[in-house]
C-alpha atoms as a PDB file:
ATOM      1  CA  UNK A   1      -3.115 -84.849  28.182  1.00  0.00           C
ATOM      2  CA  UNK A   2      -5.153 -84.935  25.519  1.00  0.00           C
ATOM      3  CA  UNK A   3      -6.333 -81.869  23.438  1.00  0.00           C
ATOM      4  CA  UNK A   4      -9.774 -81.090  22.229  1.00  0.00           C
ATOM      5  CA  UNK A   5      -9.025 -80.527  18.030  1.00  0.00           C
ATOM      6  CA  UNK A   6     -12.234 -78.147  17.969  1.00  0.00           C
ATOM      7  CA  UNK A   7     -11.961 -75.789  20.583  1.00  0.00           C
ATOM      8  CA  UNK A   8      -8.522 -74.609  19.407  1.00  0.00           C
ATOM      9  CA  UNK A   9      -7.745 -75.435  15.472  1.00  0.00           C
ATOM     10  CA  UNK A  10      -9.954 -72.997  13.316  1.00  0.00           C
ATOM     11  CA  UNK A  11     -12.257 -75.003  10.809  1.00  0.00           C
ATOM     12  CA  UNK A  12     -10.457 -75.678   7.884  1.00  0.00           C
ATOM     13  CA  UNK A  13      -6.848 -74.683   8.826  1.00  0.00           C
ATOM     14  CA  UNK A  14      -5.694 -77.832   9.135  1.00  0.00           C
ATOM     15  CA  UNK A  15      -3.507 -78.100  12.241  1.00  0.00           C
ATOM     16  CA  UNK A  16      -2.689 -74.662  13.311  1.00  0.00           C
ATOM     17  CA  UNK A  17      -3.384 -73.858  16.936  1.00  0.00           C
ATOM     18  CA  UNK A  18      -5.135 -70.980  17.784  1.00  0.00           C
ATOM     19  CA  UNK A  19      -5.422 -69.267  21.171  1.00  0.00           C
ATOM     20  CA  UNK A  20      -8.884 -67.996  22.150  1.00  0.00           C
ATOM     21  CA  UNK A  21      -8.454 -65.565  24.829  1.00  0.00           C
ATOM     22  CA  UNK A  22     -11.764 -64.480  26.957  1.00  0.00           C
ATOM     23  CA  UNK A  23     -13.193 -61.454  26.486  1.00  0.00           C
ATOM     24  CA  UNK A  24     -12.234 -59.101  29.221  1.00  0.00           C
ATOM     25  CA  UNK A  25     -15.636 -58.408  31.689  1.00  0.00           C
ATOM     26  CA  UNK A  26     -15.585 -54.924  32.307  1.00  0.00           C
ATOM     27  CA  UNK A  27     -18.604 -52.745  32.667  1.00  0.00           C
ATOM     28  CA  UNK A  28     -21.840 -53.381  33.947  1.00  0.00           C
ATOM     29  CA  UNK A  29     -24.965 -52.171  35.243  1.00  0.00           C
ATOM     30  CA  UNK A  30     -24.998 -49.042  37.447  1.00  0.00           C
ATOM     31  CA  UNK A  31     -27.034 -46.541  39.301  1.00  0.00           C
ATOM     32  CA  UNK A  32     -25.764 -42.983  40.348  1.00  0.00           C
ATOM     33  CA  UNK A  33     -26.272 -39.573  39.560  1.00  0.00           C
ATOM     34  CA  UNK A  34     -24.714 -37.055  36.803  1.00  0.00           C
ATOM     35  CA  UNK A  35     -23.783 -33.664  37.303  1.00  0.00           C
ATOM     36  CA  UNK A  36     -27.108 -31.709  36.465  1.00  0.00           C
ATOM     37  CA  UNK A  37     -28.483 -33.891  39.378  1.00  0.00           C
ATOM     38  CA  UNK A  38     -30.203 -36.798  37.086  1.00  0.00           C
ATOM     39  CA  UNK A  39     -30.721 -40.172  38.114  1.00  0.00           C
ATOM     40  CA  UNK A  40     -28.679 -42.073  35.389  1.00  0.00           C
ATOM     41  CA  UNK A  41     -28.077 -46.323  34.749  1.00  0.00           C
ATOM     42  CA  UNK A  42     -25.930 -47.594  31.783  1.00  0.00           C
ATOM     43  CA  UNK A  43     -29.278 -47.684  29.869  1.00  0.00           C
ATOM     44  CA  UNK A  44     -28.589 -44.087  30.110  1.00  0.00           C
ATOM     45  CA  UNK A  45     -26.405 -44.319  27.543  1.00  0.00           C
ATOM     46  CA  UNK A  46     -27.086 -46.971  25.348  1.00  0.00           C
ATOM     47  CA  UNK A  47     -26.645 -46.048  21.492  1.00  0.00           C
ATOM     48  CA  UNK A  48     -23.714 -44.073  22.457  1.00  0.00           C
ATOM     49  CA  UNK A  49     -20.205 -44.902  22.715  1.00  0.00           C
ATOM     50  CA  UNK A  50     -18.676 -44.273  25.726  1.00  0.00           C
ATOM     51  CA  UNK A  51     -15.399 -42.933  26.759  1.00  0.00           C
ATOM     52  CA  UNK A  52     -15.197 -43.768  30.705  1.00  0.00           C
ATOM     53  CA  UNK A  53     -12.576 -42.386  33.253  1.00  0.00           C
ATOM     54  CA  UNK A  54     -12.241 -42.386  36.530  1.00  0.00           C
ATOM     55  CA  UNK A  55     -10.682 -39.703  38.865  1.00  0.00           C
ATOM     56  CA  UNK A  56     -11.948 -36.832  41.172  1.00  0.00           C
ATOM     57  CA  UNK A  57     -12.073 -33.127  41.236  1.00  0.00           C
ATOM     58  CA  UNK A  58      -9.371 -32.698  43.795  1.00  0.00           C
ATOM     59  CA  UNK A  59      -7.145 -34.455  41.772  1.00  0.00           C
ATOM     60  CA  UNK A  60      -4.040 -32.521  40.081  1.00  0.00           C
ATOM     61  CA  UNK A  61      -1.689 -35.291  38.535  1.00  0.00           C
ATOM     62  CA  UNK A  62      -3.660 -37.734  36.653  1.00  0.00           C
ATOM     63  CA  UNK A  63      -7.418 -36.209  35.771  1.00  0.00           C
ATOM     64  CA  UNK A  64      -6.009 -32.701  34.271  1.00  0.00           C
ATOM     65  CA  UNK A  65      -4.172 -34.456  31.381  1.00  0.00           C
ATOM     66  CA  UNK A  66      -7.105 -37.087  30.976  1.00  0.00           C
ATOM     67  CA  UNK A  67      -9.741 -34.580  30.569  1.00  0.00           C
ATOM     68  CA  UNK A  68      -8.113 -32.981  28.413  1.00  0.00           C
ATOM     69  CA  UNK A  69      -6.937 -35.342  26.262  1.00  0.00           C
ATOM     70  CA  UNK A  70     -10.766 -36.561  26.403  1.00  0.00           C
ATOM     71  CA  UNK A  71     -11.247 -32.459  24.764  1.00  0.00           C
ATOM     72  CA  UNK A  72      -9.110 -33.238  22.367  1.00  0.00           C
ATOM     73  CA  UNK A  73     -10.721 -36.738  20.913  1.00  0.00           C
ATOM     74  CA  UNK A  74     -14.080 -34.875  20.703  1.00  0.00           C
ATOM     75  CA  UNK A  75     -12.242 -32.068  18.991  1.00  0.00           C
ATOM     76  CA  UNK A  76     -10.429 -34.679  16.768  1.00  0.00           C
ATOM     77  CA  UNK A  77     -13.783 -36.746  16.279  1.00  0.00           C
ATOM     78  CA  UNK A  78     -15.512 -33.227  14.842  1.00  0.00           C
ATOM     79  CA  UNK A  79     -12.957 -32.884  12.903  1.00  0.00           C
ATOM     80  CA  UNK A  80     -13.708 -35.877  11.481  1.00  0.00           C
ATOM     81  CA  UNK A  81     -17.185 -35.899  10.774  1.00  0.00           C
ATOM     82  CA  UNK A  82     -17.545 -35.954   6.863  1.00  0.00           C
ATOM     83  CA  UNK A  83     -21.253 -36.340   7.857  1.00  0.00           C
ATOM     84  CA  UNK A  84     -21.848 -34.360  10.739  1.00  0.00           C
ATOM     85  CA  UNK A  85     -20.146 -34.365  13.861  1.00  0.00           C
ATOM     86  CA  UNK A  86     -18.540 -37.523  14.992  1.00  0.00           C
ATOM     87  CA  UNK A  87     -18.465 -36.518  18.429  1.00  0.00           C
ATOM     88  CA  UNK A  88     -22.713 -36.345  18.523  1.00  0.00           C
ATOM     89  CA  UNK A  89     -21.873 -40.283  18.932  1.00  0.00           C
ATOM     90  CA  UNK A  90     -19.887 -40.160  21.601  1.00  0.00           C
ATOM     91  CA  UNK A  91     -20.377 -39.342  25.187  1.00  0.00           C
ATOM     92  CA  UNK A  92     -17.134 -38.805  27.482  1.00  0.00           C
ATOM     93  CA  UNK A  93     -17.958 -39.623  31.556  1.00  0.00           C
ATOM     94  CA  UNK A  94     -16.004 -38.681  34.220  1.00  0.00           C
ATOM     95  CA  UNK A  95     -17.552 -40.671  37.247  1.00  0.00           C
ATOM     96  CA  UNK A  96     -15.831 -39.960  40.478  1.00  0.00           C
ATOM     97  CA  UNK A  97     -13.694 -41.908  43.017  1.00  0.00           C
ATOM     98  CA  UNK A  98     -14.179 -39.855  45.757  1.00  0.00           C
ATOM     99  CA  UNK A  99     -18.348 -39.171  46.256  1.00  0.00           C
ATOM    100  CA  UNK A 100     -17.690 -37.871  49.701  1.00  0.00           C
ATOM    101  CA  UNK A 101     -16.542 -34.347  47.945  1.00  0.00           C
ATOM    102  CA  UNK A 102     -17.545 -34.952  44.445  1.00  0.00           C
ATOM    103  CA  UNK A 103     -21.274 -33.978  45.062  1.00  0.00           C
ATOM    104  CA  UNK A 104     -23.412 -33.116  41.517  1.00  0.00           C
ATOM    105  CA  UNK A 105     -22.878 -29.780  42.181  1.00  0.00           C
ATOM    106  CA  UNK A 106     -18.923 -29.912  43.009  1.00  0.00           C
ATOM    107  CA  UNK A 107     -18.959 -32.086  39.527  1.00  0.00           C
ATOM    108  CA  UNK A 108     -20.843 -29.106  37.652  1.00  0.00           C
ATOM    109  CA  UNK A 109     -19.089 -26.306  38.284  1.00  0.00           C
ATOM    110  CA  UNK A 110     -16.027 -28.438  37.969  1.00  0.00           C
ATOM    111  CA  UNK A 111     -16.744 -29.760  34.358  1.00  0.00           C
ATOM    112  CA  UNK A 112     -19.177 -26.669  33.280  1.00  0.00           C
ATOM    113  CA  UNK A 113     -16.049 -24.110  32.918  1.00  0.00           C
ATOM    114  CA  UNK A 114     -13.255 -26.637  32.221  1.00  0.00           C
ATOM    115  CA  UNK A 115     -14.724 -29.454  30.126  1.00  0.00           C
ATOM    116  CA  UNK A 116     -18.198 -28.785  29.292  1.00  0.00           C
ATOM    117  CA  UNK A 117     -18.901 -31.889  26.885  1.00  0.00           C
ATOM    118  CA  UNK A 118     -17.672 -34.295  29.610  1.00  0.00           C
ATOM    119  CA  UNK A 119     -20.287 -35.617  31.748  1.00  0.00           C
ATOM    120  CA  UNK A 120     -19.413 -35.875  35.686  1.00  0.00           C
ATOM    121  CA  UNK A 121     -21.219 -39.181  37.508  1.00  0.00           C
ATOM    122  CA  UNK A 122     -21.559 -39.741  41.371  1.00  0.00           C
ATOM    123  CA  UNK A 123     -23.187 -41.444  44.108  1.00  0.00           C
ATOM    124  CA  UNK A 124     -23.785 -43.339  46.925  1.00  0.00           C
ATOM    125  CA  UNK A 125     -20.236 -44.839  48.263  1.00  0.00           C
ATOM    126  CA  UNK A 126     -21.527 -48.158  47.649  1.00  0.00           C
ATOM    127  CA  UNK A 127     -22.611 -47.590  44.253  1.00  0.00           C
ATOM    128  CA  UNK A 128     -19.120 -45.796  43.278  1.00  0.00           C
ATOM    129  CA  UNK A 129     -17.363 -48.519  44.841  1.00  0.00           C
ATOM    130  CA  UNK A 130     -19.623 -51.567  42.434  1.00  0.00           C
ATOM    131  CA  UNK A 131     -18.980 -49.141  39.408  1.00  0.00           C
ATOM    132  CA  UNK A 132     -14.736 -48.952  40.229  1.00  0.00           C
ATOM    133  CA  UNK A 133     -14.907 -53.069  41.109  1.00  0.00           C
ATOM    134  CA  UNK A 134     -16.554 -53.548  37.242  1.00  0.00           C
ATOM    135  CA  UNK A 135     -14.342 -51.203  35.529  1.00  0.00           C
ATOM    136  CA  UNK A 136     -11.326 -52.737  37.629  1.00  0.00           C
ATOM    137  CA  UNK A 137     -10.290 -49.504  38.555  1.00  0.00           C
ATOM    138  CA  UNK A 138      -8.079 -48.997  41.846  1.00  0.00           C
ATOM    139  CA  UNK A 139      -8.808 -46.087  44.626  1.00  0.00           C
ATOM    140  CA  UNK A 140      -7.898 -45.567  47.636  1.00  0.00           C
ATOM    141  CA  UNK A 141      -7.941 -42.815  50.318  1.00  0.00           C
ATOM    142  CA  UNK A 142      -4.873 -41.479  51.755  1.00  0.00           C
ATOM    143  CA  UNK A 143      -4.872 -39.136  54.998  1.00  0.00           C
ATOM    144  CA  UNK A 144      -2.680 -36.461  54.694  1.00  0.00           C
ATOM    145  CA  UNK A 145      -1.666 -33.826  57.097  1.00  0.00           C
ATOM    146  CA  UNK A 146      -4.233 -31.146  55.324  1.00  0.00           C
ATOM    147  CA  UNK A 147      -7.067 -33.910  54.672  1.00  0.00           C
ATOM    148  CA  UNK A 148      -6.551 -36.849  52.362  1.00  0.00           C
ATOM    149  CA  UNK A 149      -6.145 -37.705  48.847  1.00  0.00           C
ATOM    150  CA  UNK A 150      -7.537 -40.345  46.503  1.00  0.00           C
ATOM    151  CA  UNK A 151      -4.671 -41.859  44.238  1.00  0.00           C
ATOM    152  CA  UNK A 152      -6.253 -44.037  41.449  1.00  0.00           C
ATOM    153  CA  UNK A 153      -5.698 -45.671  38.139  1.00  0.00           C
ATOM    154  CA  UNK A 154      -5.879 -43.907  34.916  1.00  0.00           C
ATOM    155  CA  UNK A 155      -7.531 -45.857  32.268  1.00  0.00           C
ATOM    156  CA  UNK A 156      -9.486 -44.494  29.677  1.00  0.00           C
ATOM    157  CA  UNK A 157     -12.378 -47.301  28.654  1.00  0.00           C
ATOM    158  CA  UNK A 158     -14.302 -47.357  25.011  1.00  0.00           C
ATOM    159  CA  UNK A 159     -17.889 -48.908  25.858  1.00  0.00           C
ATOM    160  CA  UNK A 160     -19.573 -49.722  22.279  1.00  0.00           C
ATOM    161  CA  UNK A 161     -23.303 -48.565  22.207  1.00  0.00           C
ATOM    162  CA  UNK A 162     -24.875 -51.639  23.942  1.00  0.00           C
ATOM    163  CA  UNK A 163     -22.699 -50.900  26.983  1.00  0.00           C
ATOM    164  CA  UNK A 164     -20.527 -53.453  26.170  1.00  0.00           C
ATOM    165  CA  UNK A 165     -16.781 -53.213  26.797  1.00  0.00           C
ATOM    166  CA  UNK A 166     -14.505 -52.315  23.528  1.00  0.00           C
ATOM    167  CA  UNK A 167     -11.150 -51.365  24.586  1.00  0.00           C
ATOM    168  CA  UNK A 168      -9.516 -49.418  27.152  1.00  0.00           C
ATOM    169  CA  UNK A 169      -6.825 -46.573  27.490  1.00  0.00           C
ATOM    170  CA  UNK A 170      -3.829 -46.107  29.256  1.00  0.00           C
ATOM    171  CA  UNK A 171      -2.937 -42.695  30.312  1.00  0.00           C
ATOM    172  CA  UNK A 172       0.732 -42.492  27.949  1.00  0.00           C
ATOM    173  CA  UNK A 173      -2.071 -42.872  24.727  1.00  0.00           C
ATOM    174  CA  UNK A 174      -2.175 -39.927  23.021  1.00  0.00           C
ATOM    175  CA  UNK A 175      -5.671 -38.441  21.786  1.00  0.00           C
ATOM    176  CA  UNK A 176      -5.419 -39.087  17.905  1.00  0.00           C
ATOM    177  CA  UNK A 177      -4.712 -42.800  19.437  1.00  0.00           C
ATOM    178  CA  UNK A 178      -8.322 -42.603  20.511  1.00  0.00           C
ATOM    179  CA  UNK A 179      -9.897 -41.108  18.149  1.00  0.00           C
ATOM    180  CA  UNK A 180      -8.492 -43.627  15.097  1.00  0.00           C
ATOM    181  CA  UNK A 181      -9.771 -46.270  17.375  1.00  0.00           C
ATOM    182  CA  UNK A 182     -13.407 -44.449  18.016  1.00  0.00           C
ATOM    183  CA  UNK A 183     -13.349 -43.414  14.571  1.00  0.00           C
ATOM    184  CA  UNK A 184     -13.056 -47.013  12.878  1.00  0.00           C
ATOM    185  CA  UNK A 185     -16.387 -48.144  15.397  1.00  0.00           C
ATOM    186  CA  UNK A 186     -18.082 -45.325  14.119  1.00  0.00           C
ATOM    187  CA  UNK A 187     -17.053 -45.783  10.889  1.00  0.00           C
ATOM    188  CA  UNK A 188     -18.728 -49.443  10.724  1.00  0.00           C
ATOM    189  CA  UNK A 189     -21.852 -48.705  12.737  1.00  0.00           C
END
């Protein structure tokens, strides 16, 4: 088989090969509502950056830890700010897996005494269920004996200010991780 020169030796670098990998796809367009009860879209939030988890109030494993490790990057991205608050550039949203419970109001009093800077998103099933299939992210429901339970994957995603897809998260990454990682995007922009 013969190889294509161009599409994998650099210009001028003689012979070395270079492997282009795609750019994941992750993200996308969306429609669903935010905790104060506002229609919201990723438009929304363009000329933000965007720190995107997924999980659901009933949740006592996985989300606790997340959120606040999500506290602690805009605590660490204040911190920061040589020029005023890092964190004004930065928007953290919790959009739930499980709309069926997480209504806006469920999501506000939820967020509003333990995480106040987070944003909570929901919707229609549908809408939650395009939003989890462009993020990638894995939920299911579970009947237990006492009602049912939503186990889901823990990724934190970085969404640059355009809504475009930066980086991503896993739950073992510590905040100051993060925030080095928001802080050298902000630190260019």
């Amino acid at each position: 088989m013969e190889m294509n020169s161009s599409c994998c030796t650099p210009p001028g670098s003689g012979t070395a090969t270079v492997v282009r990998r795609p750019r994941p796809t992750v993200g996308g367009g969306f429609q669903l509502v935010d905790d104060s009860g506002n229609a919201v879209t990723e438009r929304s939030y363009f000329g933000e950056y965007l720190l995107v988890f997924f999980g659901f109030t009933n949740c006592r494993t996985v989300c606790p830890p997340a959120l606040a490790r999500l506290d602690r990057v805009l605590d660490e991205l204040g911190e920061l700010g040589e020029l005023g608050d890092r964190a004004d550039q930065v928007r953290a949203l919790y959009v739930t897996v499980d709309p069926e419970r997480d209504t806006p109001e469920v999501l506000h009093a939820f967020l509003a005494t333990r995480h106040p800077r987070i944003t909570g998103l929901t919707g229609a099933a549908g809408e939650i269920e395009a939003m989890q299939k462009a993020y990638h992210v894995h939920a299911s429901r579970v009947d237990t004996t006492d009602g049912y339970r939503m186990p889901h994957s823990a990724f934190t995603y970085l969404m640059g200010p355009e809504g475009e897809y930066l980086t991503h998260f896993t739950d073992l990454v510590e905040s100051t991780e993060i925030t080095a990682a928001l802080d050298a995007y902000l630190a260019v922009r």
